[in-house]
N, C-alpha and C. Protein backbone atom coordinates (compact mmCIF):
# COMPACT_ATOMS: atom_id res chain seq x y z
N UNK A 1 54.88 110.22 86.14
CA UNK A 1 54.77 110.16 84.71
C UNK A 1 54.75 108.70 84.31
N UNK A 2 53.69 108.42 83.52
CA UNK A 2 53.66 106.95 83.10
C UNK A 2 54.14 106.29 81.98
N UNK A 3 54.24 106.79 80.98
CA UNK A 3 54.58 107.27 79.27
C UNK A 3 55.31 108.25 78.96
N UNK A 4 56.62 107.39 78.24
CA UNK A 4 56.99 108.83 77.26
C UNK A 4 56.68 109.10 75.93
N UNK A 5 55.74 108.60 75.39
CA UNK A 5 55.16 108.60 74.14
C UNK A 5 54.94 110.10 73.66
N UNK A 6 55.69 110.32 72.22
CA UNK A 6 54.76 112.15 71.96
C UNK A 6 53.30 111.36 71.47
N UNK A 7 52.78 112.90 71.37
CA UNK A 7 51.40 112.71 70.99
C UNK A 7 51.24 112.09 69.50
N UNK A 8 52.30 112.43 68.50
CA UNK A 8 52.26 111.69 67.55
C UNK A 8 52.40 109.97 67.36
N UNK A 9 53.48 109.86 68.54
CA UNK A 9 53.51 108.50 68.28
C UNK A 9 51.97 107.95 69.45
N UNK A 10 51.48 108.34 70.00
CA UNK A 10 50.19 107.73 70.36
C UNK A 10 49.32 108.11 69.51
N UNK A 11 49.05 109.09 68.31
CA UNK A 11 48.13 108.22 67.29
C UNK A 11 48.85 107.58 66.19
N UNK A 12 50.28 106.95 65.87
CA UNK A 12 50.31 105.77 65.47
C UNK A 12 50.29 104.63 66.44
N UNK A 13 49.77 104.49 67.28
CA UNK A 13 50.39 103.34 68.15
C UNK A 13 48.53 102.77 69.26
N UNK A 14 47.94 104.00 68.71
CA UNK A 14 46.24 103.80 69.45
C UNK A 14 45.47 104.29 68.54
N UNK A 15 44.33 102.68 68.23
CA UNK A 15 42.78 103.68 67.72
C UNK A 15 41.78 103.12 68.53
N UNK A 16 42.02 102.70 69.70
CA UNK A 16 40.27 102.12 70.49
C UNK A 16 39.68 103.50 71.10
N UNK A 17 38.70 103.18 71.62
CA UNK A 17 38.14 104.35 72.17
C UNK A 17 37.11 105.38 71.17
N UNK A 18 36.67 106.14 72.56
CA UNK A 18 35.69 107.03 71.43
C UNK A 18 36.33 107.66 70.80
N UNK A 19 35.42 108.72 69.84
CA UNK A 19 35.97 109.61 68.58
C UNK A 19 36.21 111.11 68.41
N UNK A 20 35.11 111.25 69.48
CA UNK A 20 34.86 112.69 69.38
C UNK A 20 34.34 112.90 71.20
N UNK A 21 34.55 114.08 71.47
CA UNK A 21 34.51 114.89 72.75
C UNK A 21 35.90 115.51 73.32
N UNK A 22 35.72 115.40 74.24
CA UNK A 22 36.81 116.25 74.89
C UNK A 22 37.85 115.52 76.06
N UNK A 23 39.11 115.34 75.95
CA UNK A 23 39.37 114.22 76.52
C UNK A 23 40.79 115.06 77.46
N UNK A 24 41.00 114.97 78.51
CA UNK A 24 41.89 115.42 79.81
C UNK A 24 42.62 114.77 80.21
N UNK A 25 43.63 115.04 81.23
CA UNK A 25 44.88 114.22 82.02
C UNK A 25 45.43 115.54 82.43
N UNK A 26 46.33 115.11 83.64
CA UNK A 26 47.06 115.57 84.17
C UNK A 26 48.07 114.94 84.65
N UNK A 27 49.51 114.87 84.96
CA UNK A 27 50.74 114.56 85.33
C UNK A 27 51.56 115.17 86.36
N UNK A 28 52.09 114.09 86.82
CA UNK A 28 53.01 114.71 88.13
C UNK A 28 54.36 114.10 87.96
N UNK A 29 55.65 114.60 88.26
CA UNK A 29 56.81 113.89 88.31
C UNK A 29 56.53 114.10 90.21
N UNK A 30 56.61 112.84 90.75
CA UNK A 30 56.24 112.49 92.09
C UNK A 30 55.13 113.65 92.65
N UNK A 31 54.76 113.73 93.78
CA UNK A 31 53.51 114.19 94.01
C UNK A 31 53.48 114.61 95.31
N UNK A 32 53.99 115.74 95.94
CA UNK A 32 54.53 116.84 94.81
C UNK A 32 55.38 116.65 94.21
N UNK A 33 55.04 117.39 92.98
CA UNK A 33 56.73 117.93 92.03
C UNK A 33 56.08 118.63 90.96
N UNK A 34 57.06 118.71 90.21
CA UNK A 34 56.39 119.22 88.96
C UNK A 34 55.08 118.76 87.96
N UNK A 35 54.74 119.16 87.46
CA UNK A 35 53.17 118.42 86.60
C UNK A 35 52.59 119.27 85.78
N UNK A 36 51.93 118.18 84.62
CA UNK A 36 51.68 119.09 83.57
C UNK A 36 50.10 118.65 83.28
N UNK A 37 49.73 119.29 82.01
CA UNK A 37 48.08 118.96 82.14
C UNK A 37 48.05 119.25 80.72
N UNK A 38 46.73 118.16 80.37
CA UNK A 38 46.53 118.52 78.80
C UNK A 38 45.32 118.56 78.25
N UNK A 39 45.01 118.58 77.51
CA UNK A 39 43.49 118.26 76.87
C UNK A 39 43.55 118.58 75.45
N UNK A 40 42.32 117.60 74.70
CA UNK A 40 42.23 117.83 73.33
C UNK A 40 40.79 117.60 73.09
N UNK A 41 40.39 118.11 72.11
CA UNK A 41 39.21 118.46 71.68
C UNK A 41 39.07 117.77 70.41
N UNK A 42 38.30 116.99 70.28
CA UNK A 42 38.28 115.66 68.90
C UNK A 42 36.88 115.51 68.83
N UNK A 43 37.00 115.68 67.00
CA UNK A 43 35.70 115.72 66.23
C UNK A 43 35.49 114.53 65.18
N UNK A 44 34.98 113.98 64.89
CA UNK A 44 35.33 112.73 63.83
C UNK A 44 36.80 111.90 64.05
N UNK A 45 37.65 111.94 65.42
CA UNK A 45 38.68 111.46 65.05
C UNK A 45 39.70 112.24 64.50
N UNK A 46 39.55 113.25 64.80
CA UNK A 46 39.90 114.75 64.36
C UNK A 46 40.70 115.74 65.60
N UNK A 47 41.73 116.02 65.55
CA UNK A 47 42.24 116.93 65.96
C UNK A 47 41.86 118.31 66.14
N UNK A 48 40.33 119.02 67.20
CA UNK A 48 40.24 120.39 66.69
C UNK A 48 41.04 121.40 67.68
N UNK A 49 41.62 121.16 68.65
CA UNK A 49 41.92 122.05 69.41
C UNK A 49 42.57 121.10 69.82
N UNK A 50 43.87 121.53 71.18
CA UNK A 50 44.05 121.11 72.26
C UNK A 50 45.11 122.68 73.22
N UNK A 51 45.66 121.85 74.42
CA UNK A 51 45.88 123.05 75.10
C UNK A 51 46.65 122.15 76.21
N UNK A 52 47.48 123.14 77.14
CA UNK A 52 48.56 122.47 77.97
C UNK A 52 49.17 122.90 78.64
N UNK A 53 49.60 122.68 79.67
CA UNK A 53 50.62 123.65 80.84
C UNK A 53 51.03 122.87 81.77
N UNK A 54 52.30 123.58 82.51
CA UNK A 54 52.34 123.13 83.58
C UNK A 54 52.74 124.10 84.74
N UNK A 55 53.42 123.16 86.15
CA UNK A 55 53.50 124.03 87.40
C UNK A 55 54.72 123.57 87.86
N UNK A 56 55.42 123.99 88.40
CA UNK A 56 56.76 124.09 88.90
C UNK A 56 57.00 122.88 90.15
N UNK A 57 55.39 122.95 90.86
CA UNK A 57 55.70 122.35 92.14
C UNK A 57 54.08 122.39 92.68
N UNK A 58 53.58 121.07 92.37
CA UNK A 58 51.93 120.54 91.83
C UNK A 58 52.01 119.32 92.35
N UNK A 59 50.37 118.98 91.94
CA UNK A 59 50.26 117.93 92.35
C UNK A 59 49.69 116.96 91.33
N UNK A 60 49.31 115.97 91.57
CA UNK A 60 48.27 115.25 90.40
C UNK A 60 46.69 115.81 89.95
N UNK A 61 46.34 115.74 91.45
CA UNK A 61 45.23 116.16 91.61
C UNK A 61 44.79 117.31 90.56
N UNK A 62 45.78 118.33 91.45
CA UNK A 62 45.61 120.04 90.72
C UNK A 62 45.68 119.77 89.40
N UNK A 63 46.61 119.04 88.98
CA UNK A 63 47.31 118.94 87.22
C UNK A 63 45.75 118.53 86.57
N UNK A 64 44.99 117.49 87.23
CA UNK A 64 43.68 116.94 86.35
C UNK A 64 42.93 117.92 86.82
N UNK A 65 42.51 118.75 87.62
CA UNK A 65 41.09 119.66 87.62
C UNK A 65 41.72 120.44 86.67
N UNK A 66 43.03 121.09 86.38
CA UNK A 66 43.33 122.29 85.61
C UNK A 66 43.15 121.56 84.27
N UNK A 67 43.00 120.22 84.06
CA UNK A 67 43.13 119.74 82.50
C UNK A 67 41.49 120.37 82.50
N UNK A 68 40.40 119.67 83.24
CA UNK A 68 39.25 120.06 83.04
C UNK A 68 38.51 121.47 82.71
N UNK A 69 39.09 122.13 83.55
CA UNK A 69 39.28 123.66 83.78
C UNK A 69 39.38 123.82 82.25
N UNK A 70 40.50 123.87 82.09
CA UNK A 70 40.56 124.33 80.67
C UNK A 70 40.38 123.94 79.38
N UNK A 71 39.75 122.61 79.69
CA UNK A 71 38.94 121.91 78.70
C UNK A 71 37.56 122.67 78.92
N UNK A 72 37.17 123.08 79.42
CA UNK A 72 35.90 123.76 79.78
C UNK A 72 35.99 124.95 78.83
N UNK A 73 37.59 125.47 79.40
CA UNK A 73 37.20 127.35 79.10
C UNK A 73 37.42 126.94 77.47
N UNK A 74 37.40 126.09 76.61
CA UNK A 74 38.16 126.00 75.50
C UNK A 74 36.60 126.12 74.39
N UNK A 75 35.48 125.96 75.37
CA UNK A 75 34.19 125.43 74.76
C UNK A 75 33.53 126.31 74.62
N UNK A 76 32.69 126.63 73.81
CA UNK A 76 31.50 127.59 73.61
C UNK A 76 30.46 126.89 74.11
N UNK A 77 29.77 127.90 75.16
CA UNK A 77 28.67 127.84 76.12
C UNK A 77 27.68 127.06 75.82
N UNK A 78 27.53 126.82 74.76
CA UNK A 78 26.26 126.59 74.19
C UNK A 78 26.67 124.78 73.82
N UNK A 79 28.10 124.63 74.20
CA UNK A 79 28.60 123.25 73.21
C UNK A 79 27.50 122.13 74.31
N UNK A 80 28.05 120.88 73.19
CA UNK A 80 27.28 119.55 73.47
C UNK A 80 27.76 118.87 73.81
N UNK A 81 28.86 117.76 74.15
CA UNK A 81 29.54 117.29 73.73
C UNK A 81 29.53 116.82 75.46
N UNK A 82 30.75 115.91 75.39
CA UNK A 82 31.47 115.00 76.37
C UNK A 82 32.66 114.92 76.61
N UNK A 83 33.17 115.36 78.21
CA UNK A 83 34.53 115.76 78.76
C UNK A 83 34.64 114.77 79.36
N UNK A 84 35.81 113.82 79.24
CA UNK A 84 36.34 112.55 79.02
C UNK A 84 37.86 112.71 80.30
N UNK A 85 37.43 111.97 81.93
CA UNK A 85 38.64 112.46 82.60
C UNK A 85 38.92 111.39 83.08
N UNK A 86 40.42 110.82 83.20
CA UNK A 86 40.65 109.10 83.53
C UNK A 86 40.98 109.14 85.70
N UNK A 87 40.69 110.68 86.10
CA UNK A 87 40.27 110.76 87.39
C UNK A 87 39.08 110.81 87.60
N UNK A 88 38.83 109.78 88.33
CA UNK A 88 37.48 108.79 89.28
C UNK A 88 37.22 110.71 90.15
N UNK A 89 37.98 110.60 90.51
CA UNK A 89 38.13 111.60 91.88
C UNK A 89 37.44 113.14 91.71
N UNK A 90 38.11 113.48 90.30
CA UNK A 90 37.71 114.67 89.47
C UNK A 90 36.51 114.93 88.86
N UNK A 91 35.96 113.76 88.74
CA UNK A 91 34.89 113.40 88.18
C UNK A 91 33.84 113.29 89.08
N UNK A 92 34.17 112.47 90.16
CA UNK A 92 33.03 112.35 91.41
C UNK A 92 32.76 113.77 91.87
N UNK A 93 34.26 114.85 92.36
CA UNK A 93 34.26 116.04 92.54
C UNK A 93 32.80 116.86 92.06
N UNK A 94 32.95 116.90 90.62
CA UNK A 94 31.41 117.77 89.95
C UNK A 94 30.74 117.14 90.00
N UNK A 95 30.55 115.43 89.74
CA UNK A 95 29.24 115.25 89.33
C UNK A 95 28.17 114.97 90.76
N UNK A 96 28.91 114.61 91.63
CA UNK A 96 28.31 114.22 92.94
C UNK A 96 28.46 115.09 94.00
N UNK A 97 29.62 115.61 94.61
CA UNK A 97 29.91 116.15 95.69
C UNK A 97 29.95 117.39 95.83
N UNK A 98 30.48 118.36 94.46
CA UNK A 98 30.56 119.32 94.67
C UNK A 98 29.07 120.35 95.59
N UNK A 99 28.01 120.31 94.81
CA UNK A 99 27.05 120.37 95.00
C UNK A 99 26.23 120.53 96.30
N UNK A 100 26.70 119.62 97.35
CA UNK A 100 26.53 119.80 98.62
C UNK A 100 27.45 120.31 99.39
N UNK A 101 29.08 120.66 98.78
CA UNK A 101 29.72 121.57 99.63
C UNK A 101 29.26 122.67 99.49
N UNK A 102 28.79 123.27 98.34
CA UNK A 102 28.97 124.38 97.99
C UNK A 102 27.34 125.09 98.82
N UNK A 103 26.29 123.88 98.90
CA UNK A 103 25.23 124.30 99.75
C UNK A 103 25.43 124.28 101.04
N UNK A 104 26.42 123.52 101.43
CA UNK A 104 27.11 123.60 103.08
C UNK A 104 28.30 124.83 103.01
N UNK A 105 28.36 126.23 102.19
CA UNK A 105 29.46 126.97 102.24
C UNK A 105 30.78 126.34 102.05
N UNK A 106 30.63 125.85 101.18
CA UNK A 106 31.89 124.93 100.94
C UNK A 106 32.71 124.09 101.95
N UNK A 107 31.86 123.48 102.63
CA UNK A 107 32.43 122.38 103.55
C UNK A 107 32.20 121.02 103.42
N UNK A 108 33.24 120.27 103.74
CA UNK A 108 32.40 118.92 103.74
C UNK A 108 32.28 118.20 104.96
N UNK A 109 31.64 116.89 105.21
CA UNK A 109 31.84 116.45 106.52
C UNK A 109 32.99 116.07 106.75
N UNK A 110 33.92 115.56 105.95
CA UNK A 110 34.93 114.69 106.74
C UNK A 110 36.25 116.02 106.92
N UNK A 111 36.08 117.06 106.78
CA UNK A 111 37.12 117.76 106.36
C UNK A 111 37.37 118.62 105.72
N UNK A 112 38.20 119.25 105.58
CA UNK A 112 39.08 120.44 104.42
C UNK A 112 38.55 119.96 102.75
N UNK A 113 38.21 120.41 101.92
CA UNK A 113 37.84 120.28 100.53
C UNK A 113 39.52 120.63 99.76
N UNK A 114 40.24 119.72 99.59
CA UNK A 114 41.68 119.98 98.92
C UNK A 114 41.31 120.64 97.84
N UNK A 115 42.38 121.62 97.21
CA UNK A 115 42.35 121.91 96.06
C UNK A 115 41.12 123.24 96.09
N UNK A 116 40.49 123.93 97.26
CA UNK A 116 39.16 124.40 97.11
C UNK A 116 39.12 125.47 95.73
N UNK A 117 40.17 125.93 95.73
CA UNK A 117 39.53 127.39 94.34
C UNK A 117 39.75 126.63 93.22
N UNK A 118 40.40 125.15 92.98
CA UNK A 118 40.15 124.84 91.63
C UNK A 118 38.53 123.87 91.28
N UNK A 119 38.56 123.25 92.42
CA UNK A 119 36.71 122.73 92.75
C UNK A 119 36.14 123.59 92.33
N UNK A 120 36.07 124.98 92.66
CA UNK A 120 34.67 126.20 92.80
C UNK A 120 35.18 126.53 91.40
N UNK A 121 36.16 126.58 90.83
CA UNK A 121 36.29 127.27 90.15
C UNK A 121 35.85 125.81 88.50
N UNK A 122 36.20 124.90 88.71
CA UNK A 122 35.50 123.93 88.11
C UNK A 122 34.04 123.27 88.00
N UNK A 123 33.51 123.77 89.14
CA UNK A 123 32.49 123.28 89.46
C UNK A 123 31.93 124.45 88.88
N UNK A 124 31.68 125.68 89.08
CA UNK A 124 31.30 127.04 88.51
C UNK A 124 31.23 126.90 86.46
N UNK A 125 32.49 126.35 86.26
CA UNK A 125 32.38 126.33 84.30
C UNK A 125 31.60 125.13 84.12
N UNK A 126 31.27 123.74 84.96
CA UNK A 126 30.51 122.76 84.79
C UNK A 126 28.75 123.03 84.56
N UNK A 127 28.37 124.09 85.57
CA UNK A 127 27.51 124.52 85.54
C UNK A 127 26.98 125.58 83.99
N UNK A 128 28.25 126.17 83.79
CA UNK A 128 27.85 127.21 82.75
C UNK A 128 27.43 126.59 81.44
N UNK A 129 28.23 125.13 81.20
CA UNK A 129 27.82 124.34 80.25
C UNK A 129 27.15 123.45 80.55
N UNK A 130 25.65 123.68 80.37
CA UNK A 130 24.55 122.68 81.06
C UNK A 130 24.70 121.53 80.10
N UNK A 131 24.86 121.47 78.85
CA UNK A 131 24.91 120.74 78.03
C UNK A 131 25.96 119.82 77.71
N UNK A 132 27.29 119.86 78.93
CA UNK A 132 28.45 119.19 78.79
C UNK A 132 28.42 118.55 79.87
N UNK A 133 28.60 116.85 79.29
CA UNK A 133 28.84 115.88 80.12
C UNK A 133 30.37 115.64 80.74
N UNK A 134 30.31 115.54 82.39
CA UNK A 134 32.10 114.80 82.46
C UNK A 134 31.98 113.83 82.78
N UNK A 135 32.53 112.82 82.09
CA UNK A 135 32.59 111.60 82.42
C UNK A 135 33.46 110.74 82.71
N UNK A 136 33.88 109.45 83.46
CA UNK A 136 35.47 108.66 83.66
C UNK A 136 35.72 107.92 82.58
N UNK A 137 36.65 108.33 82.05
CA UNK A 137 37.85 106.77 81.05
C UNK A 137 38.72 106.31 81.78
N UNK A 138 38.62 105.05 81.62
CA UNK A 138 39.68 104.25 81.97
C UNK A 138 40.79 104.79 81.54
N UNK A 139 41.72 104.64 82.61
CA UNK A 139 43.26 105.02 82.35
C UNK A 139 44.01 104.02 81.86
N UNK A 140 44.53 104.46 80.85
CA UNK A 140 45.77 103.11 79.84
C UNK A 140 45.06 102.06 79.54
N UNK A 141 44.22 102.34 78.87
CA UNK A 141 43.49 101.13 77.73
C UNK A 141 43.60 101.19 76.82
N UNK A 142 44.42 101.74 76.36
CA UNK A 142 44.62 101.80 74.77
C UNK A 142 43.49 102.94 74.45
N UNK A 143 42.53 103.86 75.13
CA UNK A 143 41.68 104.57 74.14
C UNK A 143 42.94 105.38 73.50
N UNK A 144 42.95 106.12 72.45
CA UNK A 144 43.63 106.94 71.62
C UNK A 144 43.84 108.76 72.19
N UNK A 145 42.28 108.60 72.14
CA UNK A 145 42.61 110.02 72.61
C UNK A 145 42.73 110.68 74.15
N UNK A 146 42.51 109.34 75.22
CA UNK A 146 42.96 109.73 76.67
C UNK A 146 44.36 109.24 76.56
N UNK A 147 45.03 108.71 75.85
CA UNK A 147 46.70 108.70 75.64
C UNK A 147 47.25 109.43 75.21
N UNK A 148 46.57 110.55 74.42
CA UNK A 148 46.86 111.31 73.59
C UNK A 148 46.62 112.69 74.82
N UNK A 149 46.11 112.79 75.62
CA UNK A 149 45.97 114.00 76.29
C UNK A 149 47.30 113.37 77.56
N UNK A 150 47.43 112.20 77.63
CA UNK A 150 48.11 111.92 78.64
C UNK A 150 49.85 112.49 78.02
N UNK A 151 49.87 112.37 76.97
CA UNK A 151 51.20 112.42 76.05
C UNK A 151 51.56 113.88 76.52
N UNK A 152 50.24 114.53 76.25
CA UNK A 152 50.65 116.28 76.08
C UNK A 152 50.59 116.85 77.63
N UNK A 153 50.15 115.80 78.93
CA UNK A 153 50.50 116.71 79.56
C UNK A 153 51.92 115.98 80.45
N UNK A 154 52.75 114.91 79.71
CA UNK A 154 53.78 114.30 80.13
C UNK A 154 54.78 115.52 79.86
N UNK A 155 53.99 115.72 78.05
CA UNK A 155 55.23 117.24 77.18
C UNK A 155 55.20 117.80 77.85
N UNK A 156 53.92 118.79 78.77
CA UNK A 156 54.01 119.94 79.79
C UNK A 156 55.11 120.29 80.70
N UNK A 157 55.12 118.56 81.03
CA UNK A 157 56.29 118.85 82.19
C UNK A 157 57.28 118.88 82.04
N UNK A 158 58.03 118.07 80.65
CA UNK A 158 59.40 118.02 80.54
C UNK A 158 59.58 119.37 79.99
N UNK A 159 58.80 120.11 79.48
CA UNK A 159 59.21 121.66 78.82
C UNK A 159 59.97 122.56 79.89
């Protein structure tokens, strides 16, 4: 956990960053341990949705595909927009790699695919929204609203 900021006090305390899309995180108290996951959905700078959970005994990893995950399921099929994840890893996952495990039966060369049913199962809602971009934010730059998803999935865990 990096921040104990609530989500309120990170939008008094951040406005850089974009305005609108869909923005993720996930959290671990050590790795394993407990971890939580968040996401929010922002329109003009706007609060339209968000969503959050956690797991008893997780990882980081898992905590950010499940932010995505359910930043996904939160969207209507048809949406436009841009899913905003400050994992490099999560991100490379769909936009590059998945793709050839899944044409190699889900294998890769170097190894075991960690995490496999939340990949397929992320990689599967990436596809359904042809029209939704995922893309990397920098982690802890002051954007507003990847501090703001980071806040809610810090809350996840202490709940």
């Amino acid at each position: 956990m990096t921040d104990s900021a609530t989500p309120q006090e990170v939008l008094e305390r951040y406005h850089a960053g974009p305005t609108d899309g869909v923005f993720t995180d996930g959290s671990c108290e050590g790795n394993p341990g407990p971890g939580g996951w968040g996401f929010v959905v922002v329109e003009g700078n706007e609060v339209v949705t968000q969503g959050s959970g956690s797991a008893e005994h997780t990882t980081n990893n898992r905590m950010e595909l499940m932010a995505i995950i359910e930043a996904y399921k939160a969207l209507a099929p048809d949406a436009e927009l841009v899913i905003y994840s400050d994992s490099k890893l999560c991100v490379d996952t769909v936009n590059q790699w998945a793709a050839g495990w899944k044409r190699r039966g889900w294998k890769r060369k170097g190894g075991e695919i960690k995490n496999l049913e939340l990949v397929k199962s992320v990689y599967a809602l990436a596809n359904e929204h042809a029209r939704v971009q995922l893309r990397w934010i920098k982690a802890h730059d002051g954007s507003r609203w990847n501090e703001y998803a980071d806040a809610l999935a810090n809350a996840a865990v202490r709940r």
